[in-house]
Protein backbone atom coordinates (compact mmCIF):
# COMPACT_ATOMS: atom_id res chain seq x y z
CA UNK A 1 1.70 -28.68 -17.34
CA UNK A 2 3.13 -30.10 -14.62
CA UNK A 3 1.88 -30.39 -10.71
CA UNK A 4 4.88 -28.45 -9.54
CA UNK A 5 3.85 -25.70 -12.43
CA UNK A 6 0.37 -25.65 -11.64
CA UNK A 7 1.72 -24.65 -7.76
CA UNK A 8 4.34 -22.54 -8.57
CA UNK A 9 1.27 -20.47 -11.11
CA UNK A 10 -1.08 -20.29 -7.80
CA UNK A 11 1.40 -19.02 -5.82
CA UNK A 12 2.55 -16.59 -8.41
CA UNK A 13 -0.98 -15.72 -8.73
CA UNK A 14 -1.52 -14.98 -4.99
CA UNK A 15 1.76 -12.65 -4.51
CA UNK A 16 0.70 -10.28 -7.55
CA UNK A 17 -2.88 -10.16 -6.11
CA UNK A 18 -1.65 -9.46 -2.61
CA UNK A 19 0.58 -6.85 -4.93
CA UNK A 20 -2.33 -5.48 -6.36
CA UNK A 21 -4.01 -4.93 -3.26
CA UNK A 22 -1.74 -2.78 -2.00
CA UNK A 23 -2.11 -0.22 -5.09
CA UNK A 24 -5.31 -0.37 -5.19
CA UNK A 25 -5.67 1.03 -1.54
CA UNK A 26 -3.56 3.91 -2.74
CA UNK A 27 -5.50 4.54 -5.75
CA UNK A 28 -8.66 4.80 -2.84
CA UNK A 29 -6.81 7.06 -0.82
CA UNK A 30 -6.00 9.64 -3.37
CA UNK A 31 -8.94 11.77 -3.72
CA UNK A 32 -8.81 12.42 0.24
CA UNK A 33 -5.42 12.75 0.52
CA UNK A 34 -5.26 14.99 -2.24
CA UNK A 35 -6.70 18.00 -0.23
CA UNK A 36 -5.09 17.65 3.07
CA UNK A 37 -2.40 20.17 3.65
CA UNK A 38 1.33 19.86 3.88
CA UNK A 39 1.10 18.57 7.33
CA UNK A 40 -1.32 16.75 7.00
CA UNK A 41 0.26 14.28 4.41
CA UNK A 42 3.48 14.67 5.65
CA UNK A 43 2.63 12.64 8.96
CA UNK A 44 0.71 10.16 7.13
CA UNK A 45 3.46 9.17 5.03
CA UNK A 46 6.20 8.99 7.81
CA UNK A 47 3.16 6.93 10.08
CA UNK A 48 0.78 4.77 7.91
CA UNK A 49 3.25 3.80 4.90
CA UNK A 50 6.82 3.17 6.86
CA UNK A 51 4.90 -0.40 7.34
CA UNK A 52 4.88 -0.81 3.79
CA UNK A 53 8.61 -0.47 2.98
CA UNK A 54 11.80 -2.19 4.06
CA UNK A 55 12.23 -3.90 6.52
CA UNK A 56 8.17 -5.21 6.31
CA UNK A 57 6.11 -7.46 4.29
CA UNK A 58 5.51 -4.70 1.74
CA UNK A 59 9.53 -4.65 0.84
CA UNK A 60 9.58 -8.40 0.06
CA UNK A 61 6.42 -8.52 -1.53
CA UNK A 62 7.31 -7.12 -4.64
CA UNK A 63 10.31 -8.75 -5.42
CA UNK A 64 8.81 -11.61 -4.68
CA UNK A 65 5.87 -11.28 -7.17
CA UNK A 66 8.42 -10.46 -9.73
CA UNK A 67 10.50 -13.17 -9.24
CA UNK A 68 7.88 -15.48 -9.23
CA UNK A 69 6.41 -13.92 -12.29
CA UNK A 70 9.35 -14.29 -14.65
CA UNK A 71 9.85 -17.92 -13.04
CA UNK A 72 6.45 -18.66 -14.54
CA UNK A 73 7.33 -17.76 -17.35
CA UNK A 74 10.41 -20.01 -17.79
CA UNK A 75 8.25 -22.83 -16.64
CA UNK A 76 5.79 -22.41 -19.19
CA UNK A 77 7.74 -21.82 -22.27
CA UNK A 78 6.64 -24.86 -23.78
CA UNK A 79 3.34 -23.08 -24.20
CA UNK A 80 3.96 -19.86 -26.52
CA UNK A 81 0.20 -18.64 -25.30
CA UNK A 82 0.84 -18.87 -22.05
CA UNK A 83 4.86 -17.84 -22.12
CA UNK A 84 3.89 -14.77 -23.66
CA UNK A 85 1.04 -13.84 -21.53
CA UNK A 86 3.39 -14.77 -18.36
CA UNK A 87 6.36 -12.57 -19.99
CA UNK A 88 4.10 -9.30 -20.71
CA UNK A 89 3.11 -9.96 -16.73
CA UNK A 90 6.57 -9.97 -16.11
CA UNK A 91 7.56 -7.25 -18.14
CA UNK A 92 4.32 -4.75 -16.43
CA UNK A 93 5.47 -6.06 -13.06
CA UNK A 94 9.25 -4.51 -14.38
CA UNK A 95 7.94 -1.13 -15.36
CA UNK A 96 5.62 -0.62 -12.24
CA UNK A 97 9.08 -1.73 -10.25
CA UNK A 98 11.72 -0.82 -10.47
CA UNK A 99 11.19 1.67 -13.69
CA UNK A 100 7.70 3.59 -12.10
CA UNK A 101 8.71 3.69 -8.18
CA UNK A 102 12.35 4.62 -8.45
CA UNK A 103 11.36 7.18 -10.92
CA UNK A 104 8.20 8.73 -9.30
CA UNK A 105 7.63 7.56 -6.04
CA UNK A 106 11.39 7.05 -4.56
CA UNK A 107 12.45 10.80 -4.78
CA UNK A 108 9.35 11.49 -3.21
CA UNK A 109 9.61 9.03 -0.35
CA UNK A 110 13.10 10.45 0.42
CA UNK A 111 12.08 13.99 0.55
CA UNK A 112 8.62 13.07 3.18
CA UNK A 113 10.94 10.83 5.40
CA UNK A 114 13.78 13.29 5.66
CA UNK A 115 11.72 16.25 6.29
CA UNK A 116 9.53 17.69 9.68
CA UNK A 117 6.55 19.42 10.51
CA UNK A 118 8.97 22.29 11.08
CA UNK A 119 10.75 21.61 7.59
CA UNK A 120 7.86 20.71 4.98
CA UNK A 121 9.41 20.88 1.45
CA UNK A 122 8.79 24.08 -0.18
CA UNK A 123 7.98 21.61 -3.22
CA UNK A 124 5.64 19.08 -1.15
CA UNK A 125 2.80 19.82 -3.57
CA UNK A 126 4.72 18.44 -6.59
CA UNK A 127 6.25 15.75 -4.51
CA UNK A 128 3.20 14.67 -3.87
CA UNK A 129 1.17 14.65 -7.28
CA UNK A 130 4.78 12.48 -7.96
CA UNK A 131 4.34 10.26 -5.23
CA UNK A 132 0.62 9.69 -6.00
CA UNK A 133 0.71 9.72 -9.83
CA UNK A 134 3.55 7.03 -9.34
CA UNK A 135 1.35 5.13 -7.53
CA UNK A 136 -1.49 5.00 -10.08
CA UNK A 137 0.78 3.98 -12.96
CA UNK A 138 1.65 1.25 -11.06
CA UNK A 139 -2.17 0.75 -10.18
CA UNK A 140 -2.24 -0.06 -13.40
CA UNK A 141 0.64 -2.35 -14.67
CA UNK A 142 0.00 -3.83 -11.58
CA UNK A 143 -3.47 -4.81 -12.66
CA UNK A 144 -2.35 -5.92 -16.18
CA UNK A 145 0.24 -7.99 -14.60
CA UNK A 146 -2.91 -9.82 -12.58
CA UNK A 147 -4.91 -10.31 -15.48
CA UNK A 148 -2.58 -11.77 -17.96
CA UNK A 149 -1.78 -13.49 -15.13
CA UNK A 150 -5.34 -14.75 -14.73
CA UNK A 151 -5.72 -14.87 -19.11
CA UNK A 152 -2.74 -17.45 -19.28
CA UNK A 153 -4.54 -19.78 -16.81
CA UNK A 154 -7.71 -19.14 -18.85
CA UNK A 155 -6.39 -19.97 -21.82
CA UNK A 156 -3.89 -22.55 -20.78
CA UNK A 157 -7.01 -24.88 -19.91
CA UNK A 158 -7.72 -27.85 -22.58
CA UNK A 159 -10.86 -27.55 -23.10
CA UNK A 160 -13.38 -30.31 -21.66
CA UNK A 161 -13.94 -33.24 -24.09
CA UNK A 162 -17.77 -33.45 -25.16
CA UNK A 163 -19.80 -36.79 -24.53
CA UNK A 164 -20.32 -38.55 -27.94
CA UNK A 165 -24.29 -37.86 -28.19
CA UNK A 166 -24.01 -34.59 -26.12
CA UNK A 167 -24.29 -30.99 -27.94
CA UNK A 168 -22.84 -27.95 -26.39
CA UNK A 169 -24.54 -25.70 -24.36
């Protein structure tokens, strides 16, 4: 593997972790946020979570990780172990976005921005279990991503050559 490959794998490696992170705060946060009331919820997702969308860091982030992810990929094709472990990364990081968030958490996202105190959706309650179950499937091919992410550089490593004399641990 070359230098270049070994960067471009670290780098790759630090988007879908930063990636990760993100989910896993929402996974946290559902249990509270799943008993506040309409209001309640309402404000924090037109306050705490416009940061995380377009035009911020959150809105690039993703893409990014993606791209990066099926770059890998390419550059390790040489490797079938680690090409297919970087492809099924790919492919979770493809089904969390844009198959998971366009289908569970967009609609949702739409319907909390456009609405006000004054105009709560009468549905809110299922928007919400959408918005949040969204958010935990991607939890979780999010976190597969990571750790075939983290397998391919595991078991991309030659393994150390033993001293003649020397008997394994």
């Amino acid at each position: 593997m070359t230098t270049w490959t070994r960067i471009w794998r670290w780098v790759t490696v630090l988007l879908v972790a930063l990636l990760q992170g993100l989910a896993f705060a929402h996974v946290l946060e559902r249990p509270a946020k799943m008993q506040y009331d309409g209001a309640l919820y309402l404000k924090l997702q037109q306050t705490l979570y416009v940061a995380w969308g377009p035009p911020n860091v959150g809105a690039f982030l993703e893409p990014a990780a993606i791209v990066a992810t099926i770059v890998l990929a390419f550059l390790s094709r040489r490797s079938p172990r680690s090409l297919w472990l970087n492809a099924g990364a790919a492919g979770a990081l493809l089904l969390a976005f844009p198959a998971v968030f366009f289908w569970l958490v967009a609609p949702a996202n739409a319907a909390f921005l456009a609405a006000t105190p004054a105009t709560i959706p009468a549905n809110w309650e299922v928007l919400r279990m959408s918005w949040e179950n969204g958010h935990a499937i991607r939890f979780v091919l999010q976190f597969t991503a990571l750790s075939l992410l983290a397998a391919s550089i595991v078991f991309d490593r030659p393994a150390a050559p033993l001293r003649p004399g020397k008997e394994l641990p």
